[in-house]
N, C-alpha and C. Protein backbone atom coordinates (compact mmCIF):
# COMPACT_ATOMS: atom_id res chain seq x y z
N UNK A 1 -16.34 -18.49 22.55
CA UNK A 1 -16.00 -19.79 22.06
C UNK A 1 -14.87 -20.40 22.86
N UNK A 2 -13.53 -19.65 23.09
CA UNK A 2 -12.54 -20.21 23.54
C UNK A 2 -13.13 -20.11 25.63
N UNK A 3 -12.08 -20.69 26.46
CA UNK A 3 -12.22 -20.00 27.81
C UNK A 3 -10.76 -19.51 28.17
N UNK A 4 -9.96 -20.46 27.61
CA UNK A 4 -8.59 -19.43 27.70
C UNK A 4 -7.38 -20.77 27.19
N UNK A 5 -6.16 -20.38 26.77
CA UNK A 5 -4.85 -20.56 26.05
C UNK A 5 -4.11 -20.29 26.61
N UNK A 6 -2.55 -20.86 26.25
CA UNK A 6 -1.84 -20.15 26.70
C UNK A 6 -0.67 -19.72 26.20
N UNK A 7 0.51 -19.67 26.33
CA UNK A 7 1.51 -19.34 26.37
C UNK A 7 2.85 -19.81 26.91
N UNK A 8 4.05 -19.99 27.03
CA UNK A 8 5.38 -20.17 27.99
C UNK A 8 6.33 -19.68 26.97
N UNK A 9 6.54 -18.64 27.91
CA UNK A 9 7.78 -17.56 27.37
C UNK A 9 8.89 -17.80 28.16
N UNK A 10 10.43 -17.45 27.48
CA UNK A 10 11.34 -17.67 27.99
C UNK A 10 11.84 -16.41 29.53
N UNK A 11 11.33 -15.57 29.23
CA UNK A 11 11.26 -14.08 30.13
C UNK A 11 10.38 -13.65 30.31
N UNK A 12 9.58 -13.42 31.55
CA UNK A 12 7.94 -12.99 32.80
C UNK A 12 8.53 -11.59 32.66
N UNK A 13 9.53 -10.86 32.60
CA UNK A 13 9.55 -9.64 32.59
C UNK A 13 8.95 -8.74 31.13
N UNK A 14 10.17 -9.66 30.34
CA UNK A 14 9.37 -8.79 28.78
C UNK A 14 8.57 -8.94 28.14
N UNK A 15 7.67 -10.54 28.64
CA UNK A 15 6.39 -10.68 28.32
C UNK A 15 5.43 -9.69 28.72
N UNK A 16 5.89 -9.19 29.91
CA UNK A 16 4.66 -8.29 30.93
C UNK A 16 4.60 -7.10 30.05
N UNK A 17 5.86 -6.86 30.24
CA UNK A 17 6.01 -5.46 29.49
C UNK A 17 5.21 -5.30 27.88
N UNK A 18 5.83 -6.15 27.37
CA UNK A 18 5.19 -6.58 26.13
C UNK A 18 3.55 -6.61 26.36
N UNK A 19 2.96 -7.79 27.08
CA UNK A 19 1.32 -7.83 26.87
C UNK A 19 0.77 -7.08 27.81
N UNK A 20 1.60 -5.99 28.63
CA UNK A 20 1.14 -4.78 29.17
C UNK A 20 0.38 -3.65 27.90
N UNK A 21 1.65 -3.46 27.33
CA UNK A 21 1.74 -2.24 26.30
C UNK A 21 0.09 -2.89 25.10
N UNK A 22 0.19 -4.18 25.09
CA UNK A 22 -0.66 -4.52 23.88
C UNK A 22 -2.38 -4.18 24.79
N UNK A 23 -2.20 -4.74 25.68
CA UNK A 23 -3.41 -4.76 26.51
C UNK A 23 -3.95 -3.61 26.62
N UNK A 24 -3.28 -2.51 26.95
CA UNK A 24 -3.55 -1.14 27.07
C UNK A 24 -4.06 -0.31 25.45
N UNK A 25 -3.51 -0.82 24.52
CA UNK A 25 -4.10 -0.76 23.33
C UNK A 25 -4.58 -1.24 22.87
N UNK A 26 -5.62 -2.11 23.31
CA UNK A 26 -6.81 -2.64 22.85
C UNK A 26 -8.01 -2.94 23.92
N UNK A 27 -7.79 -2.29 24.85
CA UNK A 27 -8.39 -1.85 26.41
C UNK A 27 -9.04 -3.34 26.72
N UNK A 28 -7.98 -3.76 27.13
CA UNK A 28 -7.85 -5.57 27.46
C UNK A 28 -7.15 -4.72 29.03
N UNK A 29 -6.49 -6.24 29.81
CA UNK A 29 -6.28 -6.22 30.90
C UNK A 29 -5.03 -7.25 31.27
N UNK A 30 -4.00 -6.86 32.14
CA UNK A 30 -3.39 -8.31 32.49
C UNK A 30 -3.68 -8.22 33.70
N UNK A 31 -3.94 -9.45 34.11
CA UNK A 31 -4.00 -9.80 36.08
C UNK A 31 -3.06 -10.81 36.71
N UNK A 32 -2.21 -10.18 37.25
CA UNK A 32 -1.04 -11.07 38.52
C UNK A 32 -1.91 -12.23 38.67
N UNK A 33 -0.79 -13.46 38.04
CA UNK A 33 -1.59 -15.08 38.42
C UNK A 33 -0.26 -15.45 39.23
N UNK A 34 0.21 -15.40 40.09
CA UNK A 34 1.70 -15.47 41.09
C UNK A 34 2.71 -15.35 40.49
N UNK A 35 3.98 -15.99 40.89
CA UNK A 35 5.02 -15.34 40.44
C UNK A 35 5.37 -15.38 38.88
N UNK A 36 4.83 -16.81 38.60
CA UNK A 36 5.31 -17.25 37.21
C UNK A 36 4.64 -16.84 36.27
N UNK A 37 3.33 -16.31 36.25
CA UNK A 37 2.39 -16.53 35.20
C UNK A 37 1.55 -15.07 35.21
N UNK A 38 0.93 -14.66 34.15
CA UNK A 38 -0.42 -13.46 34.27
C UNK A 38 -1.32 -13.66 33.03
N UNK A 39 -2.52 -13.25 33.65
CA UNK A 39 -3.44 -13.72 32.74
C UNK A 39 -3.38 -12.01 31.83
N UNK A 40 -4.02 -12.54 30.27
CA UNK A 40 -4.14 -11.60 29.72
C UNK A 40 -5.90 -11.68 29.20
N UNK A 41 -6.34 -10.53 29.43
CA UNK A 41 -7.71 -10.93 29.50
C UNK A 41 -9.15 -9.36 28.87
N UNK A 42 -10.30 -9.58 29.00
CA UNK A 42 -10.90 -8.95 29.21
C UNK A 42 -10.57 -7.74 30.19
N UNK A 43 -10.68 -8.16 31.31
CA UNK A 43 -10.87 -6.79 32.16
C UNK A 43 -10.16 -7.74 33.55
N UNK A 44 -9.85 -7.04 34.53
CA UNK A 44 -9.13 -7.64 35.97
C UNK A 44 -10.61 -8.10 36.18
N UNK A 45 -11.65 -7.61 36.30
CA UNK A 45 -13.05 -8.27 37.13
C UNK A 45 -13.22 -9.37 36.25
N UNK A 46 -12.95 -9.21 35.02
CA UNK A 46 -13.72 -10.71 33.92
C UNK A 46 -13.08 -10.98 33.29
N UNK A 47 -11.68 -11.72 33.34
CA UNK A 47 -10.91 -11.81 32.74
C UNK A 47 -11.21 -13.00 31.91
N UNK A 48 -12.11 -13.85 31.78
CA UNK A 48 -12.09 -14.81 30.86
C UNK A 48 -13.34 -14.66 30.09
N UNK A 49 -12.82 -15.15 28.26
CA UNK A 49 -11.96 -15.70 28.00
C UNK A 49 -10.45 -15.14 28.40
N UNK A 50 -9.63 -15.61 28.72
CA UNK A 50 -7.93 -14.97 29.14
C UNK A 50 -6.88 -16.15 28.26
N UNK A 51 -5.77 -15.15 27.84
CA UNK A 51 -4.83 -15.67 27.31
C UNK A 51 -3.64 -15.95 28.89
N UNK A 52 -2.99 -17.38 29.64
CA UNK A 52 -2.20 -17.48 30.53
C UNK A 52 -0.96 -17.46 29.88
N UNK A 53 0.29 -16.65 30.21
CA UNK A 53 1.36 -16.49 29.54
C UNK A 53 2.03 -16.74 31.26
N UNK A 54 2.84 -17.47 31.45
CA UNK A 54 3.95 -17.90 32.25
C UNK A 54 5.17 -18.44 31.97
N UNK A 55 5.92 -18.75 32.80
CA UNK A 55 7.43 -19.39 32.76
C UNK A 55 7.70 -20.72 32.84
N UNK A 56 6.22 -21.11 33.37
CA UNK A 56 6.12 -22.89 34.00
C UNK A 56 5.70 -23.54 32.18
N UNK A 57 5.57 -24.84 32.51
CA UNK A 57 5.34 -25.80 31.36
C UNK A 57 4.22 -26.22 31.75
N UNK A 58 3.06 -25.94 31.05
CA UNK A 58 1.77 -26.48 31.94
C UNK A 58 1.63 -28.22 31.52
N UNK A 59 0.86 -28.51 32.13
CA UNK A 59 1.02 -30.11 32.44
C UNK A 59 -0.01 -30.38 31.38
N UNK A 60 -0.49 -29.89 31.17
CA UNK A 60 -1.42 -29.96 29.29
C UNK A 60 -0.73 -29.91 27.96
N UNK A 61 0.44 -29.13 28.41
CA UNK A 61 1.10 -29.13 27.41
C UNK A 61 1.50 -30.53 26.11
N UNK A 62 1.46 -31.02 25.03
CA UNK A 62 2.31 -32.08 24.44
C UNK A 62 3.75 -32.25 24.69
N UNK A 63 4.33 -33.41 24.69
CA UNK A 63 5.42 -33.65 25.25
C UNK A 63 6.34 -32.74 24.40
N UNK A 64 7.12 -32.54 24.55
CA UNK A 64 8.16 -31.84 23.78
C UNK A 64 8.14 -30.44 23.43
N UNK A 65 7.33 -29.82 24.18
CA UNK A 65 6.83 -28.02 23.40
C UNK A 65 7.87 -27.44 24.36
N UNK A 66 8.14 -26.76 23.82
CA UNK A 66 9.11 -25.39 25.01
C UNK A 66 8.88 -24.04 24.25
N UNK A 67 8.65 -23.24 25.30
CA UNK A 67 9.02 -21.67 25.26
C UNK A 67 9.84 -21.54 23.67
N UNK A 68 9.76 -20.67 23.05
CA UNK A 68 10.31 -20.10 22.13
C UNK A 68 10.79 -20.82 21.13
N UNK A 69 10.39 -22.17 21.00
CA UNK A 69 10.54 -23.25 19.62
C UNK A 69 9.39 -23.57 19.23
N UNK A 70 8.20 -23.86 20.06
CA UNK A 70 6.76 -23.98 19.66
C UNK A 70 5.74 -22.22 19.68
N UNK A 71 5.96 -21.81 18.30
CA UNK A 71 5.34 -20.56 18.72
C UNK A 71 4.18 -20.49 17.86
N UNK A 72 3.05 -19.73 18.69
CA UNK A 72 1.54 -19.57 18.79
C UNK A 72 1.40 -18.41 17.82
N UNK A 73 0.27 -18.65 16.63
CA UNK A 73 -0.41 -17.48 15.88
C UNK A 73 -1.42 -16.51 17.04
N UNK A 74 -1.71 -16.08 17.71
CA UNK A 74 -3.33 -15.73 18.50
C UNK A 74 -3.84 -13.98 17.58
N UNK A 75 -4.56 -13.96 17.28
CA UNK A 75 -5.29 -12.25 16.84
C UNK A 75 -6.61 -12.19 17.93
N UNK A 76 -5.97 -11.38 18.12
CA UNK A 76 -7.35 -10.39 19.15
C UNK A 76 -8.06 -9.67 18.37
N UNK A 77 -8.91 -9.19 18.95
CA UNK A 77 -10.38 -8.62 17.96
C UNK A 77 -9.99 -7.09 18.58
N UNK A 78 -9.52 -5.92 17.62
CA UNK A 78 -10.14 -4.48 17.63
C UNK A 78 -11.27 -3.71 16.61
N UNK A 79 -11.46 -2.89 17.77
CA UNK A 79 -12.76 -2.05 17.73
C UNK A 79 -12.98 -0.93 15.88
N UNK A 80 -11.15 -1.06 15.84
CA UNK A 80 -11.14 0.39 14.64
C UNK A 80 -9.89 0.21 14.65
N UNK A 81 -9.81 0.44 13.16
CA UNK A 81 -8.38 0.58 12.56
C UNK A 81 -7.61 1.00 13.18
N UNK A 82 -7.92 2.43 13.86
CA UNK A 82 -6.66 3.48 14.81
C UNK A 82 -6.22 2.28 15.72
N UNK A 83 -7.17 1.32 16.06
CA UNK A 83 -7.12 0.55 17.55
C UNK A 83 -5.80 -0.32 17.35
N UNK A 84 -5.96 -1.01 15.61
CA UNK A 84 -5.04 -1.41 15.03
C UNK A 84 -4.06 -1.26 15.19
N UNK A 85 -3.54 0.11 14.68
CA UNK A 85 -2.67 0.54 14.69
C UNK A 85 -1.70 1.36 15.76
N UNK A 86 -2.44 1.55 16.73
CA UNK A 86 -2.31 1.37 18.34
C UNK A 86 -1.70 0.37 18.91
N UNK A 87 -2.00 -0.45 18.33
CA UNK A 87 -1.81 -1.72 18.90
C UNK A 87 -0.06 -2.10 18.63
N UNK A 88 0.10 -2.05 17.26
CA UNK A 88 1.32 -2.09 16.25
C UNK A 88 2.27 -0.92 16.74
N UNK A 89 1.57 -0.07 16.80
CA UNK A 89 3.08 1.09 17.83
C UNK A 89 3.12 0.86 19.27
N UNK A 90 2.38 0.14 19.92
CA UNK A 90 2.44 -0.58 21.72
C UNK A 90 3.31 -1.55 21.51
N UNK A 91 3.05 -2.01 20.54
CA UNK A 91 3.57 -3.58 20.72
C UNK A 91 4.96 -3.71 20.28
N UNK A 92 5.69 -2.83 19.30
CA UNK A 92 7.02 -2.53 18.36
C UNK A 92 7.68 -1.84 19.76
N UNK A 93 7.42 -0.43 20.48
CA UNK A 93 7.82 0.27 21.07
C UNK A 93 8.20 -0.74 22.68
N UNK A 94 7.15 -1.97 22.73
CA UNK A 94 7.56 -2.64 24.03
C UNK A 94 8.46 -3.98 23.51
N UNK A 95 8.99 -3.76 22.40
CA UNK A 95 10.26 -4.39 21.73
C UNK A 95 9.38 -5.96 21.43
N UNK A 96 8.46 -5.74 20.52
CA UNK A 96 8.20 -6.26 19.76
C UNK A 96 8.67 -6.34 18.27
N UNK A 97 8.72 -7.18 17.58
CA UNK A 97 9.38 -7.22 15.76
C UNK A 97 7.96 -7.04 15.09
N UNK A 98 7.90 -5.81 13.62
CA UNK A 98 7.24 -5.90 12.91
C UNK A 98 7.34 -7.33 12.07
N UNK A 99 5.99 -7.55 11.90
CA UNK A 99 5.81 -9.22 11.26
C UNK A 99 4.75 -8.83 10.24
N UNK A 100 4.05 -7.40 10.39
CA UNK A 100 2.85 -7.27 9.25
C UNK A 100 2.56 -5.84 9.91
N UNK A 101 2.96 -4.96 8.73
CA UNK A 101 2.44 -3.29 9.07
C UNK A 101 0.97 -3.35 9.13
N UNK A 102 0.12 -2.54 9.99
CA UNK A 102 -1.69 -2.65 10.25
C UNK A 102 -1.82 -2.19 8.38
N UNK A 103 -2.78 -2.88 7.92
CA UNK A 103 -3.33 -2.36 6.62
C UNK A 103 -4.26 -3.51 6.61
N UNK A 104 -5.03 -3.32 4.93
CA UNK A 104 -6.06 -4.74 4.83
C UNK A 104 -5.07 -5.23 4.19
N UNK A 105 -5.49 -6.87 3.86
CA UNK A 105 -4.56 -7.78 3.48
C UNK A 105 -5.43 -8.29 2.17
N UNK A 106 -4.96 -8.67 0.65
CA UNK A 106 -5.39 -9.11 0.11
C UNK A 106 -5.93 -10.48 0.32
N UNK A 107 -7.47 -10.68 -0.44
CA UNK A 107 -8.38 -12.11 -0.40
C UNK A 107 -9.01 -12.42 1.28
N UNK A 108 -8.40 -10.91 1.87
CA UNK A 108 -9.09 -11.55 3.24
C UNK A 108 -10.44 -10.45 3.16
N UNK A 109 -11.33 -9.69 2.17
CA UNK A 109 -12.20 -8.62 2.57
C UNK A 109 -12.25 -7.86 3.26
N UNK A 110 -12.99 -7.39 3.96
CA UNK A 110 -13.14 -6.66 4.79
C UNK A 110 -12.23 -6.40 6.21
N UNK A 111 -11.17 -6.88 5.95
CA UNK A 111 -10.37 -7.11 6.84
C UNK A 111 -9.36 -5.82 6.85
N UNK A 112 -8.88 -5.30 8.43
CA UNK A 112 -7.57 -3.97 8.50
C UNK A 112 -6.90 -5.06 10.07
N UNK A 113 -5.99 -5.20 9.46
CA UNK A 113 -4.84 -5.85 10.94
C UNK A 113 -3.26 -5.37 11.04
N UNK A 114 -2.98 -6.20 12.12
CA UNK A 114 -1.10 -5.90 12.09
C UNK A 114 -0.52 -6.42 12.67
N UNK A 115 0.29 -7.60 12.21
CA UNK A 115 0.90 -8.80 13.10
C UNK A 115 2.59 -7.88 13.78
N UNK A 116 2.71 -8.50 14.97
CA UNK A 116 4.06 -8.41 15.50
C UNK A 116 4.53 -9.85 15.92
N UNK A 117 5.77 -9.78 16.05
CA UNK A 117 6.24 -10.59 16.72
C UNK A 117 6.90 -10.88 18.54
N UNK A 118 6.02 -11.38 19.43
CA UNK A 118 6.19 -10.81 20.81
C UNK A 118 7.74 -11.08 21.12
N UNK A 119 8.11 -11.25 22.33
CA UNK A 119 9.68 -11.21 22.71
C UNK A 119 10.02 -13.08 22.37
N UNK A 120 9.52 -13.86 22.43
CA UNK A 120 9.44 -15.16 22.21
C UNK A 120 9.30 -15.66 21.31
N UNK A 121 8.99 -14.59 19.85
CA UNK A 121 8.25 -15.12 18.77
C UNK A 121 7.32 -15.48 18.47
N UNK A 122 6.20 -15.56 19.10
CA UNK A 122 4.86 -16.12 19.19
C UNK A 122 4.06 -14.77 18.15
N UNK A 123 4.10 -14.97 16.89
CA UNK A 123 2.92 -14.26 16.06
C UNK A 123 1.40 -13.57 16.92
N UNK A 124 1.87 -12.46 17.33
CA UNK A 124 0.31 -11.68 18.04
C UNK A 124 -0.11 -10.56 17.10
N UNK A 125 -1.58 -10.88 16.85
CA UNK A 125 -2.13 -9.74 15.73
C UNK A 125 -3.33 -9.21 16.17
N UNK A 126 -3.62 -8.35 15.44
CA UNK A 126 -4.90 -7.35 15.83
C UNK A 126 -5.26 -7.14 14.95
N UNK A 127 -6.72 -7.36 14.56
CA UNK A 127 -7.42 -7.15 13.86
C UNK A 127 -8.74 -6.58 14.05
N UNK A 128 -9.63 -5.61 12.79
CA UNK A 128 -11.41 -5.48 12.90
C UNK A 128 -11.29 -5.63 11.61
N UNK A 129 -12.61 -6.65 11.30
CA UNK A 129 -13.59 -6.85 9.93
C UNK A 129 -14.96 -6.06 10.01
N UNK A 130 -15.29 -5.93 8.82
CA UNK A 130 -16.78 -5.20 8.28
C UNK A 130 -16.36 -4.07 8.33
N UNK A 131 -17.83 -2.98 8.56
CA UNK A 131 -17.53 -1.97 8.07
C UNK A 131 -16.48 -0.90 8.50
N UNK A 132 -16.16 -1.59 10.20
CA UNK A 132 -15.45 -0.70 10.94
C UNK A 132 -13.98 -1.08 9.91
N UNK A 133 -13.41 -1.75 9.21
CA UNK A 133 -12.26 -2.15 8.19
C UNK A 133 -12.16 -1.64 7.03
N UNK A 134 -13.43 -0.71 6.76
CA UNK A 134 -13.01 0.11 5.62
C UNK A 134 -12.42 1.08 5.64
């Protein structure tokens, strides 16, 4: 549905680090987009749909958004709860803030997720629905 989003973080270092650690736990990918920017994606060969997280202000942007005052909900799709929760000890340990321990959430069904908060504040969660959520 999407082809890609983005991001502008105040720091390219602890973002990396950060959507390194998440990427790797949910066997996603980041790929070097030059100095300022990296895509977060599928795989280095197919990276889109890709999430672009950089330092620049993209020229799409609405007037007035900046880094770390306009911050983004995004949930990625995992495979299995463990993946979940994988995800939630990658993401805390690469100095991320707990924002939602992995569990199901009431009125959402079939649902097991676990929000953090990245180095910028931008709400990143992981989630699987159906049966793999029981």
């Amino acid at each position: 549905m999407l082809d890609h989003s983005g991001i502008v973080v105040t720091d390219l270092k602890s973002a990396r680090r950060f959507y390194d650690a998440i990427a790797q736990a949910l066997g996603l990918a980041t790929t070097d987009n030059g100095p300022d920017s990296f895509l977060f994606g599928k795989s280095k060969e197919e990276p889109i749909p890709y999430l672009w997280i950089g330092t620049l202000r993209p020229s799409y942007w609405v007037e007035g958004s900046k880094a770390g005052i306009n911050q983004m909900h995004v949930a990625f799709i995992a495979e299995s709860k463990a993946m979940v929760d994988e995800f939630f000890r990658a993401a805390v340990a690469a100095g991320g803030k707990d924002h939602g321990k992995p569990g199901p959430r009431e009125g959402a069904g079939d649902y097991y997720g676990a929000f953090v908060l990245d180095p910028d504040g931008n709400n990143i969660e992981a989630c699987v629905r159906g049966a793999a959520a029981r």
